[in-house]
PDB file of N, CA and C in Angstrom:
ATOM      1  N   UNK A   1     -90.354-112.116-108.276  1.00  0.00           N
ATOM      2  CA  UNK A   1     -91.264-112.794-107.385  1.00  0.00           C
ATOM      3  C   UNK A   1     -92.506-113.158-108.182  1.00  0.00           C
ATOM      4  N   UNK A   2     -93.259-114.318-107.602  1.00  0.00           N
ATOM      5  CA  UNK A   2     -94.065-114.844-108.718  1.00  0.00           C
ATOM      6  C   UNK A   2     -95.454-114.974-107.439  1.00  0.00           C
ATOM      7  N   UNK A   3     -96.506-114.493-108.028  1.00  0.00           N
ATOM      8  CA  UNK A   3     -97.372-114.305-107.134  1.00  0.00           C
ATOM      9  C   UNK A   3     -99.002-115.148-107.423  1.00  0.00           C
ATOM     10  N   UNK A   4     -99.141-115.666-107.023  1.00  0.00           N
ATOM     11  CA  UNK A   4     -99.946-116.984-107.207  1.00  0.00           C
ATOM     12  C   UNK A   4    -101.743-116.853-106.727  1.00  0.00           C
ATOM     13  N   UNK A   5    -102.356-116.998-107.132  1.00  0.00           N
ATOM     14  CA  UNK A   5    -103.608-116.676-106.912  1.00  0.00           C
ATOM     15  C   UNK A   5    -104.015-117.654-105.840  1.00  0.00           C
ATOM     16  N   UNK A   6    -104.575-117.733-104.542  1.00  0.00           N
ATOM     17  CA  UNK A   6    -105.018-118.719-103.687  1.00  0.00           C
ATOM     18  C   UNK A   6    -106.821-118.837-104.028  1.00  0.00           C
ATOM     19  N   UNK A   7    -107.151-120.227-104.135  1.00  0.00           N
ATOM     20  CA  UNK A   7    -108.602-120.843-104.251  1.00  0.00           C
ATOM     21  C   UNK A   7    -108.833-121.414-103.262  1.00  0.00           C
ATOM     22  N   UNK A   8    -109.875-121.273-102.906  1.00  0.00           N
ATOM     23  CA  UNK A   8    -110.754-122.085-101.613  1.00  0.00           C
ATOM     24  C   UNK A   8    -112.036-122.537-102.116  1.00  0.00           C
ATOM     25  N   UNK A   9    -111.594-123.379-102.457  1.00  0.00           N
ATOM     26  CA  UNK A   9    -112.680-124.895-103.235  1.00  0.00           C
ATOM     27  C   UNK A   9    -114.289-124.854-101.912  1.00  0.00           C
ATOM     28  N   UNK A  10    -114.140-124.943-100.655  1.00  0.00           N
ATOM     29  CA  UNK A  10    -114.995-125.731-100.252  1.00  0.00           C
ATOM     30  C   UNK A  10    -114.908-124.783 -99.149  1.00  0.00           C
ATOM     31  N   UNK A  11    -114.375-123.126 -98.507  1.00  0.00           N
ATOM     32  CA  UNK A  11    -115.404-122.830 -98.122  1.00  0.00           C
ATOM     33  C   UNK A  11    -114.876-120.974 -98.180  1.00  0.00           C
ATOM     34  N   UNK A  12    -115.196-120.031 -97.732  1.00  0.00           N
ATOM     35  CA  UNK A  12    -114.748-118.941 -97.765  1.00  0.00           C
ATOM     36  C   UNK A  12    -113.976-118.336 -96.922  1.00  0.00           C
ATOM     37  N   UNK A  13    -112.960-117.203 -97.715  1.00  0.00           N
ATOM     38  CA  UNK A  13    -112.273-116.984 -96.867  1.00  0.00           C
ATOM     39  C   UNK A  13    -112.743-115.504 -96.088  1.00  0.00           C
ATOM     40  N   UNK A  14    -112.271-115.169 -94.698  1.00  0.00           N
ATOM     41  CA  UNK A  14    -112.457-113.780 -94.446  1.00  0.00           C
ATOM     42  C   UNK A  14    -111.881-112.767 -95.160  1.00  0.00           C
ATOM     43  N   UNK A  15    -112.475-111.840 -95.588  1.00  0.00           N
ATOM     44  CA  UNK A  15    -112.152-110.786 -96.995  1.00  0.00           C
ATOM     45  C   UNK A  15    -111.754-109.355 -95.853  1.00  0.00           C
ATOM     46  N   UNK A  16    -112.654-109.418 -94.594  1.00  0.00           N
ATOM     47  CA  UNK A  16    -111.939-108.367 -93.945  1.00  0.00           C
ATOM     48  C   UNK A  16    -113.266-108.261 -92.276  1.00  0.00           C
ATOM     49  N   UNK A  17    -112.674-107.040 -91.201  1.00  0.00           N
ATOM     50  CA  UNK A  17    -113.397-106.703 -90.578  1.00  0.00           C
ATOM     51  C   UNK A  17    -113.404-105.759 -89.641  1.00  0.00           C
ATOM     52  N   UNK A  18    -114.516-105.238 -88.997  1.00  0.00           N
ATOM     53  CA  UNK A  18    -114.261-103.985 -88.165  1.00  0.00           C
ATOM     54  C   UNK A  18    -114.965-103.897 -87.230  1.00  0.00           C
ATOM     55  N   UNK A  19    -115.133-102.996 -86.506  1.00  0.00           N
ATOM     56  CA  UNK A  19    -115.916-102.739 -85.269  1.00  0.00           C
ATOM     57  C   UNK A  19    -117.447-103.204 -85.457  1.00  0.00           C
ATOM     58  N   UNK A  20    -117.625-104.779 -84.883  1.00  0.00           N
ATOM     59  CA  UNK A  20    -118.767-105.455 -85.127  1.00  0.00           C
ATOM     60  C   UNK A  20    -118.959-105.915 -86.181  1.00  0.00           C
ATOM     61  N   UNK A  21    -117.902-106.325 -87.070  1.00  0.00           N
ATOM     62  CA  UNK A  21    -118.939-107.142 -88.391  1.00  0.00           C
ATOM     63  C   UNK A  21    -117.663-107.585 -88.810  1.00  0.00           C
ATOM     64  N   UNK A  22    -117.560-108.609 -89.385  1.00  0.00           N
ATOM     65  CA  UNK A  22    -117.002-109.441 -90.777  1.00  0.00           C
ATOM     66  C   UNK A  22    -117.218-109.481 -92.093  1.00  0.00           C
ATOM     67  N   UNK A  23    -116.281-109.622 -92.496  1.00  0.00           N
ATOM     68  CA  UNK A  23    -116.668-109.336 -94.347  1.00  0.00           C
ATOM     69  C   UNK A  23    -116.217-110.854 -94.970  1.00  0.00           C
ATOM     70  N   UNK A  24    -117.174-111.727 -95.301  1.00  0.00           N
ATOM     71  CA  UNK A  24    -116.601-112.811 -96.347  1.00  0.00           C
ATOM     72  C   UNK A  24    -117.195-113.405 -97.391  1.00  0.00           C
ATOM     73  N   UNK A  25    -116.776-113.644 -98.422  1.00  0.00           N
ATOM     74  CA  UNK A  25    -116.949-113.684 -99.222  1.00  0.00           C
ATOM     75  C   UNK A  25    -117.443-112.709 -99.806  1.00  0.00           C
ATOM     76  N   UNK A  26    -117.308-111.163 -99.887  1.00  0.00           N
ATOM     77  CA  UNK A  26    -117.484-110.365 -99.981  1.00  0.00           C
ATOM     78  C   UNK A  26    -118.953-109.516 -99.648  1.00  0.00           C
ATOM     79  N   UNK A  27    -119.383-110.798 -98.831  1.00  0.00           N
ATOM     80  CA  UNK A  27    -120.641-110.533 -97.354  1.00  0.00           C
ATOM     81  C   UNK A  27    -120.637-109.684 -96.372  1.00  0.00           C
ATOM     82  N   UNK A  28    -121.217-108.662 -95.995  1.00  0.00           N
ATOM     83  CA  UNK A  28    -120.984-108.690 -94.695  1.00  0.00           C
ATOM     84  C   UNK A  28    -121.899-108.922 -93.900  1.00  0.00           C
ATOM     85  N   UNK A  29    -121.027-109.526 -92.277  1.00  0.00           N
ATOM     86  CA  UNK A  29    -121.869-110.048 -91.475  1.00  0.00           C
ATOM     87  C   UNK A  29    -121.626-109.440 -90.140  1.00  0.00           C
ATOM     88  N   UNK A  30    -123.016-109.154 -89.019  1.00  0.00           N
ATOM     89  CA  UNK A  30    -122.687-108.734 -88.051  1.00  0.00           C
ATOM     90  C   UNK A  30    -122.395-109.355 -86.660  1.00  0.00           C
ATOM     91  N   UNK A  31    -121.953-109.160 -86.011  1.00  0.00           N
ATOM     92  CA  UNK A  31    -122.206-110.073 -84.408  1.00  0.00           C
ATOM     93  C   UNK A  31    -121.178-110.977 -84.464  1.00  0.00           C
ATOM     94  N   UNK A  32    -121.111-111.894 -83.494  1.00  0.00           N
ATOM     95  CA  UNK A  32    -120.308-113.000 -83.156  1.00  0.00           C
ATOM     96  C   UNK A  32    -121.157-114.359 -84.464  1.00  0.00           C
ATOM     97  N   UNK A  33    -119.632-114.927 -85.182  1.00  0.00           N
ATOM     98  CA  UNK A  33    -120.223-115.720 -86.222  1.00  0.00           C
ATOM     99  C   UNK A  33    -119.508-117.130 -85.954  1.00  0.00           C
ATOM    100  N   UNK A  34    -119.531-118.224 -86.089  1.00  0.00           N
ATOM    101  CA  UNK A  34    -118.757-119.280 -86.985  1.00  0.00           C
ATOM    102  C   UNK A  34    -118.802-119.456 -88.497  1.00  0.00           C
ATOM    103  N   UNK A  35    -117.716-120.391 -88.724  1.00  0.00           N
ATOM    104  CA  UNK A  35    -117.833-120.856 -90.257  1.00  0.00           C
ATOM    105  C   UNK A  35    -117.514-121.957 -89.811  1.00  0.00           C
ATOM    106  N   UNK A  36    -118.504-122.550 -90.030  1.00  0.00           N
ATOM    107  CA  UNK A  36    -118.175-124.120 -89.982  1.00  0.00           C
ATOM    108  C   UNK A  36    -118.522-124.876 -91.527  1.00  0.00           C
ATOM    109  N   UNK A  37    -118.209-126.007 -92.001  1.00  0.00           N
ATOM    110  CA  UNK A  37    -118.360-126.655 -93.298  1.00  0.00           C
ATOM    111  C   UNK A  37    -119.619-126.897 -93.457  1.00  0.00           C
ATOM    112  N   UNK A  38    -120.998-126.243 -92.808  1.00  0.00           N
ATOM    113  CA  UNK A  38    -121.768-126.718 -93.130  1.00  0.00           C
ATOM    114  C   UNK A  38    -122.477-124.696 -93.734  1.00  0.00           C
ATOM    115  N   UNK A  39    -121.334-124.170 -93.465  1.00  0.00           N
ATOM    116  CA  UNK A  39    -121.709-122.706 -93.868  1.00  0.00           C
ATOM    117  C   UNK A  39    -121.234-121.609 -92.861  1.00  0.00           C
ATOM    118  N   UNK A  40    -121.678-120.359 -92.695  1.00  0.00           N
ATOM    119  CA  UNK A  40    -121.822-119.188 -91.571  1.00  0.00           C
ATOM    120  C   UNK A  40    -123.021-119.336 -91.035  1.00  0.00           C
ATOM    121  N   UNK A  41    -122.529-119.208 -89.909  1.00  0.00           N
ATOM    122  CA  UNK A  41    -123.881-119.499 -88.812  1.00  0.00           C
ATOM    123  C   UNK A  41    -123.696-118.037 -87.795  1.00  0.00           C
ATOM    124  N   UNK A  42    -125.391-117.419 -86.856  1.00  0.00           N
ATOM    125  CA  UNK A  42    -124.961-116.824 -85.810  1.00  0.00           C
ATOM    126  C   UNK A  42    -123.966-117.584 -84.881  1.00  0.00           C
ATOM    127  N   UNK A  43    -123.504-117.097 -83.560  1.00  0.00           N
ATOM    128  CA  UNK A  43    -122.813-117.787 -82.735  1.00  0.00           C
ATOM    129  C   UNK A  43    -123.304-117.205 -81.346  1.00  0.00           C
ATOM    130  N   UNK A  44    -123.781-117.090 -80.174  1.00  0.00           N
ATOM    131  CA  UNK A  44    -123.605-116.716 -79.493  1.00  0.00           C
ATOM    132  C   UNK A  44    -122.717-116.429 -78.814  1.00  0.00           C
ATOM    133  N   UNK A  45    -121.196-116.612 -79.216  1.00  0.00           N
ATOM    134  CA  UNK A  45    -120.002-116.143 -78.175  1.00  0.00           C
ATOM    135  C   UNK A  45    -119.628-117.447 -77.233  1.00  0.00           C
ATOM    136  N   UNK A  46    -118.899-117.429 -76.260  1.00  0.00           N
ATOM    137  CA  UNK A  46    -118.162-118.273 -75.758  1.00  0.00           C
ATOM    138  C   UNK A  46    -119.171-118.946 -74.663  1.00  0.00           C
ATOM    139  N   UNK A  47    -119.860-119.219 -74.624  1.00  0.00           N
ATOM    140  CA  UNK A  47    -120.987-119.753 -73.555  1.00  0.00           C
ATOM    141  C   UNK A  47    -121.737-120.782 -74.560  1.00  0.00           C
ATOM    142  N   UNK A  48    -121.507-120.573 -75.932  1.00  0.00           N
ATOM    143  CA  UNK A  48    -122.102-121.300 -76.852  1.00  0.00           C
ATOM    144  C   UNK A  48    -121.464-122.694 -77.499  1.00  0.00           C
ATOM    145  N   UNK A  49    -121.771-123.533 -77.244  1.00  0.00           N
ATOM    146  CA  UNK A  49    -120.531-124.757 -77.802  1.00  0.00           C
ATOM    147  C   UNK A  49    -121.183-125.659 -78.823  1.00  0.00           C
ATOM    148  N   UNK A  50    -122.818-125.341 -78.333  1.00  0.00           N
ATOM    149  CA  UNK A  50    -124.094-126.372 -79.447  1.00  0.00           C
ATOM    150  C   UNK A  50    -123.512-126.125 -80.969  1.00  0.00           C
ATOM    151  N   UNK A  51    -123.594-124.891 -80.695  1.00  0.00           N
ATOM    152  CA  UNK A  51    -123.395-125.020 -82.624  1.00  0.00           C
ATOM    153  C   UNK A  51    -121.801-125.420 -82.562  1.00  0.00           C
ATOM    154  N   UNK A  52    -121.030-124.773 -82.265  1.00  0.00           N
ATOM    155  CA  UNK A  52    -119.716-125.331 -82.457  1.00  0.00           C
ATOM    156  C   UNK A  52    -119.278-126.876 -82.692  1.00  0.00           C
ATOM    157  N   UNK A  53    -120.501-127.369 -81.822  1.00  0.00           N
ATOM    158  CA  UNK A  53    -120.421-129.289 -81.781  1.00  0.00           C
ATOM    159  C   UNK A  53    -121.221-129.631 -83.537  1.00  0.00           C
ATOM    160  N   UNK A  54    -121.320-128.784 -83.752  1.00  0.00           N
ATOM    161  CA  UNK A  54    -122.151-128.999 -85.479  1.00  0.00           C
ATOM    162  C   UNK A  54    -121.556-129.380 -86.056  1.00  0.00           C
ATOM    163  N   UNK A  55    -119.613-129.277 -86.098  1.00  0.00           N
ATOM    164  CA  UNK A  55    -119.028-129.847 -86.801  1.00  0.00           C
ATOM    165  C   UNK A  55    -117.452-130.724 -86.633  1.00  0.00           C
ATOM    166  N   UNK A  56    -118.216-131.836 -85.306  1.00  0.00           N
ATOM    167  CA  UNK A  56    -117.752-132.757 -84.988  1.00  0.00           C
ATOM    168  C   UNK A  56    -117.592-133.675 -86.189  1.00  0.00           C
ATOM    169  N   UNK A  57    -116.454-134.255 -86.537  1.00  0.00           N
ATOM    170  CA  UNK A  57    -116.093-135.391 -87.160  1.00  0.00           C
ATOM    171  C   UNK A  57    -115.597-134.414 -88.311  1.00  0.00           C
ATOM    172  N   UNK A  58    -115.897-133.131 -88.707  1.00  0.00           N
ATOM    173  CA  UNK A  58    -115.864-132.789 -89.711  1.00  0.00           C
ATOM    174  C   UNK A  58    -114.420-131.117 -89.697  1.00  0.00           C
ATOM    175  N   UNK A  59    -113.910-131.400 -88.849  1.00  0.00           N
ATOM    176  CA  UNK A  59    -112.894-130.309 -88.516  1.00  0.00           C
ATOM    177  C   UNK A  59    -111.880-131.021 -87.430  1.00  0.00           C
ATOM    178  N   UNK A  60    -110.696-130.536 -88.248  1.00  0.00           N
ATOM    179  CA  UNK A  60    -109.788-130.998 -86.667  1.00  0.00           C
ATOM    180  C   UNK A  60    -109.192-130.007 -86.124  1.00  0.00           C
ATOM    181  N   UNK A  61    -109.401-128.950 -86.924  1.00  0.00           N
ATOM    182  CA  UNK A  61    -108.886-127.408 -85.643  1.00  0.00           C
ATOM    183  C   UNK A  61    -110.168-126.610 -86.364  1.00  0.00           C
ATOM    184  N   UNK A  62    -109.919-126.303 -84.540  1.00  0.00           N
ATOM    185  CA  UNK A  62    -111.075-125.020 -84.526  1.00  0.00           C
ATOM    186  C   UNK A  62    -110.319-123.356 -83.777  1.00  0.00           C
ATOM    187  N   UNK A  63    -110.552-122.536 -84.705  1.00  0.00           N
ATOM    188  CA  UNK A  63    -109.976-121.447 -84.102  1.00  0.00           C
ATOM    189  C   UNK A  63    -111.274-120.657 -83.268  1.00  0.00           C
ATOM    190  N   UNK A  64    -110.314-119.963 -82.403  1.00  0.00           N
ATOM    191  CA  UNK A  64    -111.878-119.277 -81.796  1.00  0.00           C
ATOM    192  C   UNK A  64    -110.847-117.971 -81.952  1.00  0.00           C
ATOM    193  N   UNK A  65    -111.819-116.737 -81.968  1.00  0.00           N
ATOM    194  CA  UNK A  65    -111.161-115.441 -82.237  1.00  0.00           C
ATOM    195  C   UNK A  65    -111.951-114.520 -80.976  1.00  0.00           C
ATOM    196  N   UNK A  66    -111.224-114.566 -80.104  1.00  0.00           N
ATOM    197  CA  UNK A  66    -111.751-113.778 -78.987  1.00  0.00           C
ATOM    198  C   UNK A  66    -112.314-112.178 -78.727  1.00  0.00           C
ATOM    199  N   UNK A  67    -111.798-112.059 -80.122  1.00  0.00           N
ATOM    200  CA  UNK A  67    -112.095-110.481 -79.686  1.00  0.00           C
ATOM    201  C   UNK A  67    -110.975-109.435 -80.164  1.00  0.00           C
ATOM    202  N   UNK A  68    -110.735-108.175 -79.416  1.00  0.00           N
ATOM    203  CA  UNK A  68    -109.504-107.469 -80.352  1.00  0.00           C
ATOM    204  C   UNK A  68    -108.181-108.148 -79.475  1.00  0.00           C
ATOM    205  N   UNK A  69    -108.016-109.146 -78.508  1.00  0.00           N
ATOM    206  CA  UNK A  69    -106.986-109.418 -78.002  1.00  0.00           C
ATOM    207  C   UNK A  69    -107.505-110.879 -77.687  1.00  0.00           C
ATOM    208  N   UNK A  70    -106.193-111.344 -77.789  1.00  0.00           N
ATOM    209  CA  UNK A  70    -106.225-112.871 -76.769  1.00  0.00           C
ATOM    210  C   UNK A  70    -106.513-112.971 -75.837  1.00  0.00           C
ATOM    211  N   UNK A  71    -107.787-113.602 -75.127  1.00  0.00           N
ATOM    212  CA  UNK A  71    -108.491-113.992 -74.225  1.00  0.00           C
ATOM    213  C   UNK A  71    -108.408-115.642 -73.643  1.00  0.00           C
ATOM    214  N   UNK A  72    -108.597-116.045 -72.786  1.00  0.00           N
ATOM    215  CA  UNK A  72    -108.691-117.283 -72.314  1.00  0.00           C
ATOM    216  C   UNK A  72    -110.129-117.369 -72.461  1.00  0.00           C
ATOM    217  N   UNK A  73    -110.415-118.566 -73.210  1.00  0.00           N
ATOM    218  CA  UNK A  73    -111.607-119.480 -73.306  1.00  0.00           C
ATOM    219  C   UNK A  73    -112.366-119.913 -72.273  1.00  0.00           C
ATOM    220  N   UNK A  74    -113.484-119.833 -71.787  1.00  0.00           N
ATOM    221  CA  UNK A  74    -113.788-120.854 -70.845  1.00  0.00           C
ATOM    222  C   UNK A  74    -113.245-122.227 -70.561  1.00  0.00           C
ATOM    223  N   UNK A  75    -112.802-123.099 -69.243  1.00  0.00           N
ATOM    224  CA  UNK A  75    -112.351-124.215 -69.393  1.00  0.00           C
ATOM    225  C   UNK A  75    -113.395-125.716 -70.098  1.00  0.00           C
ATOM    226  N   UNK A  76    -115.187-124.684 -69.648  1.00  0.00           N
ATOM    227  CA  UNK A  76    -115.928-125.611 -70.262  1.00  0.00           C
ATOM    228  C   UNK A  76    -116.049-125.841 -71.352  1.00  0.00           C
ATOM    229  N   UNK A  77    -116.019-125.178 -72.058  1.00  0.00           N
ATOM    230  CA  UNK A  77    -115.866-124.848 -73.845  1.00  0.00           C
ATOM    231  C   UNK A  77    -114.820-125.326 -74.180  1.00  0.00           C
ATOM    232  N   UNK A  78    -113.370-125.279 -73.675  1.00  0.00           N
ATOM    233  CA  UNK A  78    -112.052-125.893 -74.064  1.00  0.00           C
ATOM    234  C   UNK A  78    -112.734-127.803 -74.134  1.00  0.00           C
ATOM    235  N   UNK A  79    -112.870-127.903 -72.819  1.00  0.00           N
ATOM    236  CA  UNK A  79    -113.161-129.327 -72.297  1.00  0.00           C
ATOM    237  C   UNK A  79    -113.992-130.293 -73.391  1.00  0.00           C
ATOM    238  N   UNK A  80    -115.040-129.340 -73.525  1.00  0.00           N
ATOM    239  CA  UNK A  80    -115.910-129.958 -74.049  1.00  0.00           C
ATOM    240  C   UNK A  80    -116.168-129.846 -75.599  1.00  0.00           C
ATOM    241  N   UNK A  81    -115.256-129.248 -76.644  1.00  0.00           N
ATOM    242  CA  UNK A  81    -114.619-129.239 -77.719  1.00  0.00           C
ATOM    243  C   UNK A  81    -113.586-129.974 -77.806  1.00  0.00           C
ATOM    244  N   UNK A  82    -113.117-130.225 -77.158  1.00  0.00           N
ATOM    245  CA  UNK A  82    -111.503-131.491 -76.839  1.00  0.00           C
ATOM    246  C   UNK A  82    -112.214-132.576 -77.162  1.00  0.00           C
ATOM    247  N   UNK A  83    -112.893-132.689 -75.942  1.00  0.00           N
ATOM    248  CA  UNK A  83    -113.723-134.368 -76.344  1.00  0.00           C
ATOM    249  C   UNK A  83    -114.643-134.901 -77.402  1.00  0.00           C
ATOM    250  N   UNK A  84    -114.849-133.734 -77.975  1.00  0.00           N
ATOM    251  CA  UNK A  84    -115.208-134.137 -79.533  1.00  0.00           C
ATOM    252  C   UNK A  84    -114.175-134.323 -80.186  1.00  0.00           C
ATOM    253  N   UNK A  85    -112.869-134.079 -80.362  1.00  0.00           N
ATOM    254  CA  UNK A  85    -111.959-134.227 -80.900  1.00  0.00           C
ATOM    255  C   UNK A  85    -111.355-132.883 -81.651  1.00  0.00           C
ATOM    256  N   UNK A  86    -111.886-131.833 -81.106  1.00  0.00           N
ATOM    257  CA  UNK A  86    -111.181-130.983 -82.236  1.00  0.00           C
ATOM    258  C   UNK A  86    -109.562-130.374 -81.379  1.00  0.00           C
ATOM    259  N   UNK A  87    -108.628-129.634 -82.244  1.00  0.00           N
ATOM    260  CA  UNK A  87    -107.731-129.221 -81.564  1.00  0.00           C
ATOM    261  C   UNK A  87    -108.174-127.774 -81.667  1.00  0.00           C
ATOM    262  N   UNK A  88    -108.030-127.359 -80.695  1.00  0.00           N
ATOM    263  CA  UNK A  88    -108.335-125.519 -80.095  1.00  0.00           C
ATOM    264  C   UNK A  88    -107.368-124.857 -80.303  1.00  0.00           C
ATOM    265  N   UNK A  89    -107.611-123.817 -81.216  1.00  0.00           N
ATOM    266  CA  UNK A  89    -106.620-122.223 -80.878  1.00  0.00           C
ATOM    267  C   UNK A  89    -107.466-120.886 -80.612  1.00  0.00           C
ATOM    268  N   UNK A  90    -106.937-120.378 -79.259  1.00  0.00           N
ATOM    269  CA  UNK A  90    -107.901-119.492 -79.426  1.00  0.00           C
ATOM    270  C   UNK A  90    -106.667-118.320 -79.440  1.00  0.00           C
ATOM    271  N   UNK A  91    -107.107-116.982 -80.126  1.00  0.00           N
ATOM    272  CA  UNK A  91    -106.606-116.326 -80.386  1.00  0.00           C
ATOM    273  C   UNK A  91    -107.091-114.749 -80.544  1.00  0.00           C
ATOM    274  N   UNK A  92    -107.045-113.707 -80.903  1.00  0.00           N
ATOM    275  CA  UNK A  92    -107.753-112.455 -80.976  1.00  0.00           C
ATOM    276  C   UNK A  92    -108.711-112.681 -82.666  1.00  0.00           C
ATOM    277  N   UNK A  93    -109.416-112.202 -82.921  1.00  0.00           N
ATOM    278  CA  UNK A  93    -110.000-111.990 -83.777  1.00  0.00           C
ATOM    279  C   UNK A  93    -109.008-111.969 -85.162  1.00  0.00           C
ATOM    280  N   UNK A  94    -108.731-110.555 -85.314  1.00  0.00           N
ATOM    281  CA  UNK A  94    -107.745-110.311 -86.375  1.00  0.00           C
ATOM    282  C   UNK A  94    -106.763-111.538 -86.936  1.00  0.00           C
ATOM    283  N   UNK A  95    -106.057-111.957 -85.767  1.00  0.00           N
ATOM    284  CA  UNK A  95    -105.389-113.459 -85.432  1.00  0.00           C
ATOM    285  C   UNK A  95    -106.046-114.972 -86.458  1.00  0.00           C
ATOM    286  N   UNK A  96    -106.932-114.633 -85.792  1.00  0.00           N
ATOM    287  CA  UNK A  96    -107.857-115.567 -85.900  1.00  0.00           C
ATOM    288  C   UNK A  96    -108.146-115.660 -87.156  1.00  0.00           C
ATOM    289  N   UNK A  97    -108.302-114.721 -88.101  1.00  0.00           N
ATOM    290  CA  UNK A  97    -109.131-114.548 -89.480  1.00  0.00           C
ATOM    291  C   UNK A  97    -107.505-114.689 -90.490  1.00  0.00           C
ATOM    292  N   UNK A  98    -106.801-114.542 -90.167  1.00  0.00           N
ATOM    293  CA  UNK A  98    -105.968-114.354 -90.696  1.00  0.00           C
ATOM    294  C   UNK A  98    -104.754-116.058 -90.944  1.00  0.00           C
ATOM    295  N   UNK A  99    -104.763-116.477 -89.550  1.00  0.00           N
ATOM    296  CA  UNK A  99    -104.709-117.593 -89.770  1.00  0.00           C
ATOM    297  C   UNK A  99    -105.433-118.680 -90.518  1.00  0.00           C
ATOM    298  N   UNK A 100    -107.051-118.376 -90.287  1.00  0.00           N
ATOM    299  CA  UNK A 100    -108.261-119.583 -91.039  1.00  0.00           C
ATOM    300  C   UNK A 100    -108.053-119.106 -92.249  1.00  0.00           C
ATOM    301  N   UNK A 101    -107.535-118.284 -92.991  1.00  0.00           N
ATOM    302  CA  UNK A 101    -107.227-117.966 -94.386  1.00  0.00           C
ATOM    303  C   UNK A 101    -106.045-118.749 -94.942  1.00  0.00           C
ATOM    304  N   UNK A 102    -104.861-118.794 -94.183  1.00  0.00           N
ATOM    305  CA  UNK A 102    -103.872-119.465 -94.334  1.00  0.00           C
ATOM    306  C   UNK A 102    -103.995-120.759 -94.465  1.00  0.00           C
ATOM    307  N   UNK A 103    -104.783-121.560 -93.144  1.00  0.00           N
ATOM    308  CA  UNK A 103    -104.986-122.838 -93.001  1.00  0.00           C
ATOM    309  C   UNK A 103    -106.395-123.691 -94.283  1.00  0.00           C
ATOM    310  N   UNK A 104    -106.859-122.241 -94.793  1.00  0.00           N
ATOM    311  CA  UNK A 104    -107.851-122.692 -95.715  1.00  0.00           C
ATOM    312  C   UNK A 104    -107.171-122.946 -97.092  1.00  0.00           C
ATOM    313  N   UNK A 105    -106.385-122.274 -97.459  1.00  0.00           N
ATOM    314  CA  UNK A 105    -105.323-122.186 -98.659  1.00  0.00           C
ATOM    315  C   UNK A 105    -104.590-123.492 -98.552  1.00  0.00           C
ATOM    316  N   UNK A 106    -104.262-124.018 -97.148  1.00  0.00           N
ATOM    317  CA  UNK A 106    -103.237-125.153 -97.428  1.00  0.00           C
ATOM    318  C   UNK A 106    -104.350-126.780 -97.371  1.00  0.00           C
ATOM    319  N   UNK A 107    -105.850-126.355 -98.062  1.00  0.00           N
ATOM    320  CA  UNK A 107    -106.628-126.987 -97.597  1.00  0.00           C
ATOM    321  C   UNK A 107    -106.694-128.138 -96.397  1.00  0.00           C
ATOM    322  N   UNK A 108    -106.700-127.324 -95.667  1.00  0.00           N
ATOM    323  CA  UNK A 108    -106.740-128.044 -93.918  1.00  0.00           C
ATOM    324  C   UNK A 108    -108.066-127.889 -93.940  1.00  0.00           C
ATOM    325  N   UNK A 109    -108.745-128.970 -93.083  1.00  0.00           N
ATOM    326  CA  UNK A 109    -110.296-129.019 -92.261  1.00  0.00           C
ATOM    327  C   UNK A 109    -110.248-128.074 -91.178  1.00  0.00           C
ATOM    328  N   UNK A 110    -110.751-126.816 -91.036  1.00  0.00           N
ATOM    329  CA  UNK A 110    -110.498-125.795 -90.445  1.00  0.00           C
ATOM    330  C   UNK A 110    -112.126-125.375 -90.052  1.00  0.00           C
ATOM    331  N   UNK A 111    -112.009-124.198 -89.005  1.00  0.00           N
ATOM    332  CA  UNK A 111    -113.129-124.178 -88.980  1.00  0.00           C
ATOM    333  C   UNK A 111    -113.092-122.662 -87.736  1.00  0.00           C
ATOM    334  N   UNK A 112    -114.162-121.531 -87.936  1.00  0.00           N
ATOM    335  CA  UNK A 112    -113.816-120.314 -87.242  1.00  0.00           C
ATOM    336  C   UNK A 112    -114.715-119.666 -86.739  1.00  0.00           C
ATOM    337  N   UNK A 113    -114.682-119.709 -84.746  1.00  0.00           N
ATOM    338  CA  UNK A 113    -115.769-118.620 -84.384  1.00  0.00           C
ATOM    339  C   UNK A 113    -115.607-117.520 -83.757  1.00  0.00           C
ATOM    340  N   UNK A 114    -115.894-116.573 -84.192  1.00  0.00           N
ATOM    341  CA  UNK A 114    -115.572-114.921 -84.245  1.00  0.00           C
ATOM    342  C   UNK A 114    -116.170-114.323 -82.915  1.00  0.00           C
ATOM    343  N   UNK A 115    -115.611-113.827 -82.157  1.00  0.00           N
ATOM    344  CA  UNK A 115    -116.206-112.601 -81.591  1.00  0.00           C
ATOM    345  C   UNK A 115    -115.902-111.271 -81.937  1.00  0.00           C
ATOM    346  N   UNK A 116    -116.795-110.254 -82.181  1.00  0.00           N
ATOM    347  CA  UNK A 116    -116.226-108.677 -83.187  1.00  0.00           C
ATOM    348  C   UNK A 116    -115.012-108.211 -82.597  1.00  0.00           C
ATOM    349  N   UNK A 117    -114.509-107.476 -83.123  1.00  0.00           N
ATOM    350  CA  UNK A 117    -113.682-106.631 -82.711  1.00  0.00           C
ATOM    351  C   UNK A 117    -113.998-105.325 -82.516  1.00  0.00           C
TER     352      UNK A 117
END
């Protein structure tokens, strides 16, 4: 088996996380975060969509990481991320970080907002 080193040119990947915080780029960070292409930002959580709209034109999936389990999104937040154009996955946290690593490797326009676990 031949085991291949993965690079992420243009933005970071999640390195790890735990009860309240994220680790990336070998950072750690606390609270509910995004990564959007313009960097890591706070997030306020799912009531918050302003910053999330930060990177309209510039992402076509957005993962949201709900937490330690899959949660349903608000329908306003779905709605109103749609009509900017992005495509939505929302998913548990862990989920969540684990996929935007994958989708960052196959350089996809990706983009990720965390709630802790």
């Amino acid at each position: 088996m031949e085991l291949n080193e993965i690079s992420y040119p243009d933005a970071l990947p999640v390195d790890g996380y735990g009860p309240g915080f994220f680790r990336i780029g070998g950072k750690v960070h606390d609270g509910p975060l995004a990564l959007l292409p313009s960097g890591i930002t706070a997030w306020a959580g799912l009531e918050d969509v302003e910053t999330l709209l930060q990177a309209t034109g510039e992402v076509d999936v957005l993962l949201i990481g709900t937490g330690p389990e899959t949660r349903h999104i608000p329908n306003e937040l779905r709605d109103r991320l749609e009509a900017a154009g992005f495509g939505i996955d929302a998913m548990g946290s862990p989920q969540a970080c684990r996929t935007y690593n994958v989708l960052l490797g196959e350089g996809r326009r990706v983009a990720l907002a965390l709630l802790p676990v």
